[in-house]
Each structure stands twice: as structure tokens, then as C-alpha cells.
PDB file of N, CA and C in Angstrom:
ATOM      1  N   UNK A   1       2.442   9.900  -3.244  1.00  0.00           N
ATOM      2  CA  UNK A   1       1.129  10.234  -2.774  1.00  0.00           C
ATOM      3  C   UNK A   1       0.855   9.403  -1.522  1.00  0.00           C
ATOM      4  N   UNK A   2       0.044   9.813  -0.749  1.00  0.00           N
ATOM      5  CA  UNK A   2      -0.252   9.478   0.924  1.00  0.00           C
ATOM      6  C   UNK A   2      -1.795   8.962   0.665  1.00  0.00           C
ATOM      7  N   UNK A   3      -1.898   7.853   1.148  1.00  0.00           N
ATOM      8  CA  UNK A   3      -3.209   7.004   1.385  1.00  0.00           C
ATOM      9  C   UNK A   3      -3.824   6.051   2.786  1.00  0.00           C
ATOM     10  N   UNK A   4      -4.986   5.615   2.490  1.00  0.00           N
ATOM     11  CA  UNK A   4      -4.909   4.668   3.355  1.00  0.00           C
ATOM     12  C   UNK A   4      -6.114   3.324   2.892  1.00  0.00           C
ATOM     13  N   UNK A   5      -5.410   2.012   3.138  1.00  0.00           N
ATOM     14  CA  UNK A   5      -5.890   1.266   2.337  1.00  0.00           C
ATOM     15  C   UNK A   5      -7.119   0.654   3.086  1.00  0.00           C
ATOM     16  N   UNK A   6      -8.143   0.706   2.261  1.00  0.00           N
ATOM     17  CA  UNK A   6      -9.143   0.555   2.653  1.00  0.00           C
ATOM     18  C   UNK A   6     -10.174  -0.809   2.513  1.00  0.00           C
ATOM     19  N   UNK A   7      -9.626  -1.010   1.356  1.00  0.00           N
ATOM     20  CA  UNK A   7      -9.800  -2.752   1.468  1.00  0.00           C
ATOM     21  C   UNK A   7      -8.667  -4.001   0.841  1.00  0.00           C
ATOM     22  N   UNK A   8      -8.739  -4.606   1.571  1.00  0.00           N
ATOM     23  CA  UNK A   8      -7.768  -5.740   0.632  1.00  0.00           C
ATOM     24  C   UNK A   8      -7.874  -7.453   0.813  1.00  0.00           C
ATOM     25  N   UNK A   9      -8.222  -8.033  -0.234  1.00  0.00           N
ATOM     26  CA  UNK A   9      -8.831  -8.983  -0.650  1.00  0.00           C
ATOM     27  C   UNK A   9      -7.276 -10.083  -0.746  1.00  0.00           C
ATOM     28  N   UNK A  10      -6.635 -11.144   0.586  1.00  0.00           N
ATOM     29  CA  UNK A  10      -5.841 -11.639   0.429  1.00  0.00           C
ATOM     30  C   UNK A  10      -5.910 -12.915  -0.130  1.00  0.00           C
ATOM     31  N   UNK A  11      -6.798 -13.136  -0.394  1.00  0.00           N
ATOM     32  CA  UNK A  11      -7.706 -14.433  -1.103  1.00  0.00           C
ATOM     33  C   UNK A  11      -7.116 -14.004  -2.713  1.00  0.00           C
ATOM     34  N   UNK A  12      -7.478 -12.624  -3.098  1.00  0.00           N
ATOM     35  CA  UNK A  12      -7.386 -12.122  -4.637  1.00  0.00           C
ATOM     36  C   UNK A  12      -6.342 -11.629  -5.233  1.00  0.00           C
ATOM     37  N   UNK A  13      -5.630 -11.116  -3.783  1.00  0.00           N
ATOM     38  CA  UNK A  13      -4.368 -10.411  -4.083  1.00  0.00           C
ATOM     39  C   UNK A  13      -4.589  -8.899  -4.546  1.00  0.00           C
ATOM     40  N   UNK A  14      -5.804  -8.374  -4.363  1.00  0.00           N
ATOM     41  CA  UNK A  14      -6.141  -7.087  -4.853  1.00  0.00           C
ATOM     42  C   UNK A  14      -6.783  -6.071  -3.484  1.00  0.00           C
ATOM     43  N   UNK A  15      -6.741  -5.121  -3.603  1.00  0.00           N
ATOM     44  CA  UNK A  15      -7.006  -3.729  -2.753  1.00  0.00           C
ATOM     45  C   UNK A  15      -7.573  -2.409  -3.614  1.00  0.00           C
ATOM     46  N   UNK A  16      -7.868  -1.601  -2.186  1.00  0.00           N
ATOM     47  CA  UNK A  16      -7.810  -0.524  -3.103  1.00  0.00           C
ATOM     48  C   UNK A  16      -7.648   0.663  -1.932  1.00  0.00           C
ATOM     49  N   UNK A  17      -6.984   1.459  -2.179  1.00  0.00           N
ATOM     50  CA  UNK A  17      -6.289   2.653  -1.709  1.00  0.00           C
ATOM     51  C   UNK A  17      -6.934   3.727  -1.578  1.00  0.00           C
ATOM     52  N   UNK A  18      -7.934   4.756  -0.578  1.00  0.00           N
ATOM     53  CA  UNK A  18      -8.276   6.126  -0.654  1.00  0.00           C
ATOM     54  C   UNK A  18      -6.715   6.814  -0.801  1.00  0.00           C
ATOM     55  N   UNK A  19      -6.898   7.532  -1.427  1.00  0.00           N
ATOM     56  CA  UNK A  19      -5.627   8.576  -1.552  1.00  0.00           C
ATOM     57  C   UNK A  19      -6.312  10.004  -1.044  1.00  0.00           C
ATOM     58  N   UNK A  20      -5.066  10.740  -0.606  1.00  0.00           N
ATOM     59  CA  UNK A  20      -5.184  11.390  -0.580  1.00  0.00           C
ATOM     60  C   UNK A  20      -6.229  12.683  -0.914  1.00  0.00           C
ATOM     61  N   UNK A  21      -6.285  12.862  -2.360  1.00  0.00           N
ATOM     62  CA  UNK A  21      -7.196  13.483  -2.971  1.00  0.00           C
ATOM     63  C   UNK A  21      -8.376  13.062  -2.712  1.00  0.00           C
ATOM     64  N   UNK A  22      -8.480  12.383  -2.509  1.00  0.00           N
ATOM     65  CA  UNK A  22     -10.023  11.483  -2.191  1.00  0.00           C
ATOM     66  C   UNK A  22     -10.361  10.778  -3.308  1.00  0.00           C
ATOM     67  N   UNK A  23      -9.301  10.058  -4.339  1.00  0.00           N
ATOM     68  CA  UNK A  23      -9.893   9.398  -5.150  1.00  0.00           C
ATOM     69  C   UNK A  23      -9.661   7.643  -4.803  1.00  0.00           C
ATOM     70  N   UNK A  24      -9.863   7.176  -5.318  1.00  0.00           N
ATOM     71  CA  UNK A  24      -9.562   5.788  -5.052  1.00  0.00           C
ATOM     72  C   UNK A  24      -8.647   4.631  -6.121  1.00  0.00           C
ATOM     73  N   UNK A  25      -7.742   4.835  -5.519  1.00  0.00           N
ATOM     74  CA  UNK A  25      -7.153   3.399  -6.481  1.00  0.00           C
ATOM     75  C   UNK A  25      -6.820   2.040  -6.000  1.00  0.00           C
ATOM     76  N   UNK A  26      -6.897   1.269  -6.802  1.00  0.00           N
ATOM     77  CA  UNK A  26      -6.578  -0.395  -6.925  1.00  0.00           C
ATOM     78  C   UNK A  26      -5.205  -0.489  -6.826  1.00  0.00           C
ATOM     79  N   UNK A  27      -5.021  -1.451  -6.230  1.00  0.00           N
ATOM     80  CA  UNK A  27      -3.791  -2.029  -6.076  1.00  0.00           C
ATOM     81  C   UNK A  27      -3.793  -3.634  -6.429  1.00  0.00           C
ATOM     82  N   UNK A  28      -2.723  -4.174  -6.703  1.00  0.00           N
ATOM     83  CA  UNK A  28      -2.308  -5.534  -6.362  1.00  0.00           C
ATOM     84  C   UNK A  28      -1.092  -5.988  -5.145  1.00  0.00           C
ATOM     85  N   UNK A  29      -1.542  -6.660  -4.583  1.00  0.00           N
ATOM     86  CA  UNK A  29      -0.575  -7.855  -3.013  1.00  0.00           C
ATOM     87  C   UNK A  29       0.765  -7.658  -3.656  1.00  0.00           C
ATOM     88  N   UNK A  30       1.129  -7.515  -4.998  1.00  0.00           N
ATOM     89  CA  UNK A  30       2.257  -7.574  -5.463  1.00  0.00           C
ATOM     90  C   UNK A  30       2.994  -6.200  -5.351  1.00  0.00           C
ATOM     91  N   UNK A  31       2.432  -5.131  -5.701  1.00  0.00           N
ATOM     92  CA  UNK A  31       2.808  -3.761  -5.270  1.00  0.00           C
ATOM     93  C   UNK A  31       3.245  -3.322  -4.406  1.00  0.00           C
ATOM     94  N   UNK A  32       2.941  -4.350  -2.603  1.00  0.00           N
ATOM     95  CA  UNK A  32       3.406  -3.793  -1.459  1.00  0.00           C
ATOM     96  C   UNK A  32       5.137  -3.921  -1.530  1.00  0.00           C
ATOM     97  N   UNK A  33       5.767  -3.057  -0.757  1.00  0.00           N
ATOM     98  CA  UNK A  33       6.999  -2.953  -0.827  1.00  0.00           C
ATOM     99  C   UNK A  33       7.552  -3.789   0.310  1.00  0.00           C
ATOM    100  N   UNK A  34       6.842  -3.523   1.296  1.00  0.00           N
ATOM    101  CA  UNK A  34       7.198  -4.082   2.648  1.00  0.00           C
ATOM    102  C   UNK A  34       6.072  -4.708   3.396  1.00  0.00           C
ATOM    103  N   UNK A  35       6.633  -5.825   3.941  1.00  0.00           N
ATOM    104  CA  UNK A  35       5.045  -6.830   4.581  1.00  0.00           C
ATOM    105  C   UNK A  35       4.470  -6.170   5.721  1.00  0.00           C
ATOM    106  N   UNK A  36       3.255  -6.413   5.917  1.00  0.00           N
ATOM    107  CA  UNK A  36       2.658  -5.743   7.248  1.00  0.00           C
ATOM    108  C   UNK A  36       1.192  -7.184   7.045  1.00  0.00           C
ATOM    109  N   UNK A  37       0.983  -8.150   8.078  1.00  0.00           N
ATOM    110  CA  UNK A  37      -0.055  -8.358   8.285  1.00  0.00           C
ATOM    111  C   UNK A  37      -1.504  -8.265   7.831  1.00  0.00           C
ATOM    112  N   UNK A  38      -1.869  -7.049   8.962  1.00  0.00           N
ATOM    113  CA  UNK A  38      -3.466  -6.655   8.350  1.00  0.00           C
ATOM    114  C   UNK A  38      -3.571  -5.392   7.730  1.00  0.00           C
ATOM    115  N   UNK A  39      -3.574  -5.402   6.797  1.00  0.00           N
ATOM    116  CA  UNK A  39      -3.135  -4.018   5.451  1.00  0.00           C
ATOM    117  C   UNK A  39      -4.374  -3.714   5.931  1.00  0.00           C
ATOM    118  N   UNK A  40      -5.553  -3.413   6.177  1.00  0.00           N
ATOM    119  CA  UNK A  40      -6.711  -2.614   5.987  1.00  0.00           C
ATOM    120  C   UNK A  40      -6.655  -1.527   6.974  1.00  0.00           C
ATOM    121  N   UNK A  41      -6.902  -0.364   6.947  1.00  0.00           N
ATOM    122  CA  UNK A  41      -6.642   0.468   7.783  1.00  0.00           C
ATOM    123  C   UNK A  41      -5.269   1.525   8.056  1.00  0.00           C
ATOM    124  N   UNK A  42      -4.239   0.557   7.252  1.00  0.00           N
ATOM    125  CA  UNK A  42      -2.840   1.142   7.198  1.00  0.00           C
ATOM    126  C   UNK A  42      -2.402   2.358   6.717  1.00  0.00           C
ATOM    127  N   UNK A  43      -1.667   3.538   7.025  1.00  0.00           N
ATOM    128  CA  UNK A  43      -1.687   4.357   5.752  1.00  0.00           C
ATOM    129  C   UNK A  43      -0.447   3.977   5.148  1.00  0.00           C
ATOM    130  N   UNK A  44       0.051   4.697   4.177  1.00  0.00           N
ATOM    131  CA  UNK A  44       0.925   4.136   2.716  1.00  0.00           C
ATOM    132  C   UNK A  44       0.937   5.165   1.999  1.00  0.00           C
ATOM    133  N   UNK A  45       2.446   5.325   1.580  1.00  0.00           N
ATOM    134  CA  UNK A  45       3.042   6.008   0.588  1.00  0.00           C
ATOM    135  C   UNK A  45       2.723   5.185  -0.729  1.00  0.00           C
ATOM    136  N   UNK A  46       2.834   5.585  -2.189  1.00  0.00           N
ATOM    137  CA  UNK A  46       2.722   5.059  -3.304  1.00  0.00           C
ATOM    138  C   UNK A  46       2.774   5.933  -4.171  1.00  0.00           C
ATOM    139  N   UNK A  47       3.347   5.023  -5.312  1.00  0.00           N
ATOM    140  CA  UNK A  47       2.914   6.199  -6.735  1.00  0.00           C
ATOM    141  C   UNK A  47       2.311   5.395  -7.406  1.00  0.00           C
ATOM    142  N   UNK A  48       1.793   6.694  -8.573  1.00  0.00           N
ATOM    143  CA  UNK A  48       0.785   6.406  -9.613  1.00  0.00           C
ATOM    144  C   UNK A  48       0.941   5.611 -10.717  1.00  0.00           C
ATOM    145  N   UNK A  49       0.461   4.369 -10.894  1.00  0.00           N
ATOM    146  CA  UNK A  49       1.014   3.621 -12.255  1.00  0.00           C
ATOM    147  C   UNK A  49       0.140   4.067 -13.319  1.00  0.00           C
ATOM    148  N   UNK A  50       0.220   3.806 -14.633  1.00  0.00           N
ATOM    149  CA  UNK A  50      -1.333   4.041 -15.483  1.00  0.00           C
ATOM    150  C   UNK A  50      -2.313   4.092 -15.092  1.00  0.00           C
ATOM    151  N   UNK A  51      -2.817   2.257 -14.510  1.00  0.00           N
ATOM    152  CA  UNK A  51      -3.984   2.384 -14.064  1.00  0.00           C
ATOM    153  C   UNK A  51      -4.326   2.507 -12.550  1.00  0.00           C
ATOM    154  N   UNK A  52      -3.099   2.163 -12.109  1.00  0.00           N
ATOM    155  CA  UNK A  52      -3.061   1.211 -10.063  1.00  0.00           C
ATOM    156  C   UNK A  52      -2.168   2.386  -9.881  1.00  0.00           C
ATOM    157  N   UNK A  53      -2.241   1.818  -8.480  1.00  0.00           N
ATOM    158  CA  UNK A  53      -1.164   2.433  -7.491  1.00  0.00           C
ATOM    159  C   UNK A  53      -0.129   1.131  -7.479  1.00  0.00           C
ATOM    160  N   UNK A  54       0.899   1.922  -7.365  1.00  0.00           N
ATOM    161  CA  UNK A  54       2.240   1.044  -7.231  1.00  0.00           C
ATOM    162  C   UNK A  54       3.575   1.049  -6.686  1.00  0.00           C
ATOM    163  N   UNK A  55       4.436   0.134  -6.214  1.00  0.00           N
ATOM    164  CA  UNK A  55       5.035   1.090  -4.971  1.00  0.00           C
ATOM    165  C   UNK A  55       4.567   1.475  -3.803  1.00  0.00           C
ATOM    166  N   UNK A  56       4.180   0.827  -3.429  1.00  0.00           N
ATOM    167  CA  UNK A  56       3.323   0.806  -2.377  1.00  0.00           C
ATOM    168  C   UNK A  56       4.540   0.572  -1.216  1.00  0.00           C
ATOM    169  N   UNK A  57       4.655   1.839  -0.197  1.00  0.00           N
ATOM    170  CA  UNK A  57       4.803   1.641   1.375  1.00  0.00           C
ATOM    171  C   UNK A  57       4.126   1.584   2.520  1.00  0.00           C
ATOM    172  N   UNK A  58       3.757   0.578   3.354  1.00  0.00           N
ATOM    173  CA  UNK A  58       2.953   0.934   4.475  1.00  0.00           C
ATOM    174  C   UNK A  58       3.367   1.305   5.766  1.00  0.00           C
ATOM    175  N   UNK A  59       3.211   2.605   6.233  1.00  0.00           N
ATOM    176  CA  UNK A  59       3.682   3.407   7.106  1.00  0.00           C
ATOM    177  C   UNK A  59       3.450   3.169   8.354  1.00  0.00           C
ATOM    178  N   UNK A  60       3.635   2.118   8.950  1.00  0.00           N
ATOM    179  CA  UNK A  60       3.482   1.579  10.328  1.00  0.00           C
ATOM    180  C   UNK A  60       4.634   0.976  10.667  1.00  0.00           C
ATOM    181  N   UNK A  61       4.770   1.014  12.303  1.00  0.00           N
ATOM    182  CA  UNK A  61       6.108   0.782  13.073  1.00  0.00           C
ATOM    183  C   UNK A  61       7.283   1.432  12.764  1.00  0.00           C
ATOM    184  N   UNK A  62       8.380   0.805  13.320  1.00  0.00           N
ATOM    185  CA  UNK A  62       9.270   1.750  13.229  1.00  0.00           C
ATOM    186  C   UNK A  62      10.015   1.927  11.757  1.00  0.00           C
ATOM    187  N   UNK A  63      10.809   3.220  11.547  1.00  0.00           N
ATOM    188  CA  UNK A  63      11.318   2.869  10.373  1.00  0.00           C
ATOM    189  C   UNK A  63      12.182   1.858   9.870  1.00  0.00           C
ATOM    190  N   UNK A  64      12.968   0.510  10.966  1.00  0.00           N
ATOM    191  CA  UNK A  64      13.409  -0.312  10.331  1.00  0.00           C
ATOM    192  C   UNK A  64      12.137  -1.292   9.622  1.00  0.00           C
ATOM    193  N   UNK A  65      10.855  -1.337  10.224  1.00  0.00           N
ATOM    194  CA  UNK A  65      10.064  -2.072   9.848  1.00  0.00           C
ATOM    195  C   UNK A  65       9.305  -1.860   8.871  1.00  0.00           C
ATOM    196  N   UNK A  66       9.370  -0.502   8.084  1.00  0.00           N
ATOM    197  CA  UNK A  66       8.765   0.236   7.005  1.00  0.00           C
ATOM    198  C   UNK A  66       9.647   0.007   5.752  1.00  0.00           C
ATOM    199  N   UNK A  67      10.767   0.095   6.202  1.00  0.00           N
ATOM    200  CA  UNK A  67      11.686   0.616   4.804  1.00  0.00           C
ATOM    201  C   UNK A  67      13.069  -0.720   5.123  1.00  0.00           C
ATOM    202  N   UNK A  68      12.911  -1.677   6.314  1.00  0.00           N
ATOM    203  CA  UNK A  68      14.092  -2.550   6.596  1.00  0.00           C
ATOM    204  C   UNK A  68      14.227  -3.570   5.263  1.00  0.00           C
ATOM    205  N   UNK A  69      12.839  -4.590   4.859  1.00  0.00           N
ATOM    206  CA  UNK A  69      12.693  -5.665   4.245  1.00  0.00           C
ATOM    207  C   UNK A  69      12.601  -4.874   2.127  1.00  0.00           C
ATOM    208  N   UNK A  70      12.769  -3.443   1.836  1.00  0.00           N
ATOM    209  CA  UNK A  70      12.770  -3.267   0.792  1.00  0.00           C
ATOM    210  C   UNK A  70      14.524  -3.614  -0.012  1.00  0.00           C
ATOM    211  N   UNK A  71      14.590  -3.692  -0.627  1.00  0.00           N
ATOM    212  CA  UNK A  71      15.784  -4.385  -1.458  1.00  0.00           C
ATOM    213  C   UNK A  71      16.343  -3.203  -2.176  1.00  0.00           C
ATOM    214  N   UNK A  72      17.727  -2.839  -1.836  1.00  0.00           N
ATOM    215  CA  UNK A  72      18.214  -1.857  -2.614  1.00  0.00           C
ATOM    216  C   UNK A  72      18.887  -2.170  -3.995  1.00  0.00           C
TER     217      UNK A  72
END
């Protein structure tokens, strides 16, 4: 699912994601896949956990910088 994160609390380690659909989910700092700076504003791939989003990609720069620092 395609989002864009709309707030994130680096103090808390928590966010939360408009998706697509227009609903909103939470995230945790721990979910991101790949580092980016200032997450607010970013868009991002993710899937759906129970309650969060998880798996979290943030879709900025180039693709070594999206998908370089994830661990196969």
C-alpha cells in the first residue's frame, strides 16, 4: 500500500501514515526499512500489520537510496 507520512514523533519513535485509501495508520521508527532524515511529508510503500503499518519504504531519491541500506 502507497502513503504519505504525515507525522512523526522522533522523540517517541512513533508516526502515522495517510494511506492511500484515506485511512490512517500508526507506525513505529522501528518499521522504517531504509533511513531518510525528515520522514514528514515523504511518501512510502508499506504493508498492513494487525494493528500498524509495517515495512515501511520511503520513496525518495534514487533507487540506490530507497532500497540500497535494506538487508537481504
Amino acid at each position: 500500500m502507497y502513503g504519505e507520512i504525515k507525522k512523526f514523533r522522533r522523540d517517541l519513535g512513533v508516526g502515522v501514515i495517510r494511506a492511500e485509501d484515506g485511512r490512517a495508520y500508526r507506525f513505529e521508527g522501528t518499521d522504517i526499512r531504509n533511513r531518510f532524515e525528515d520522514l514528514e511529508g515523504q511518501e512510502v510503500h508499506f504493508q498492513l500489520g494487525e494493528l500498524k503499518a509495517r515495512d515501511i519504504i520511503v520513496l525518495a531519491g534514487s533507487p540506490w537510496s530507497a532500497f540500497g541500506s535494506i538487508g537481504i
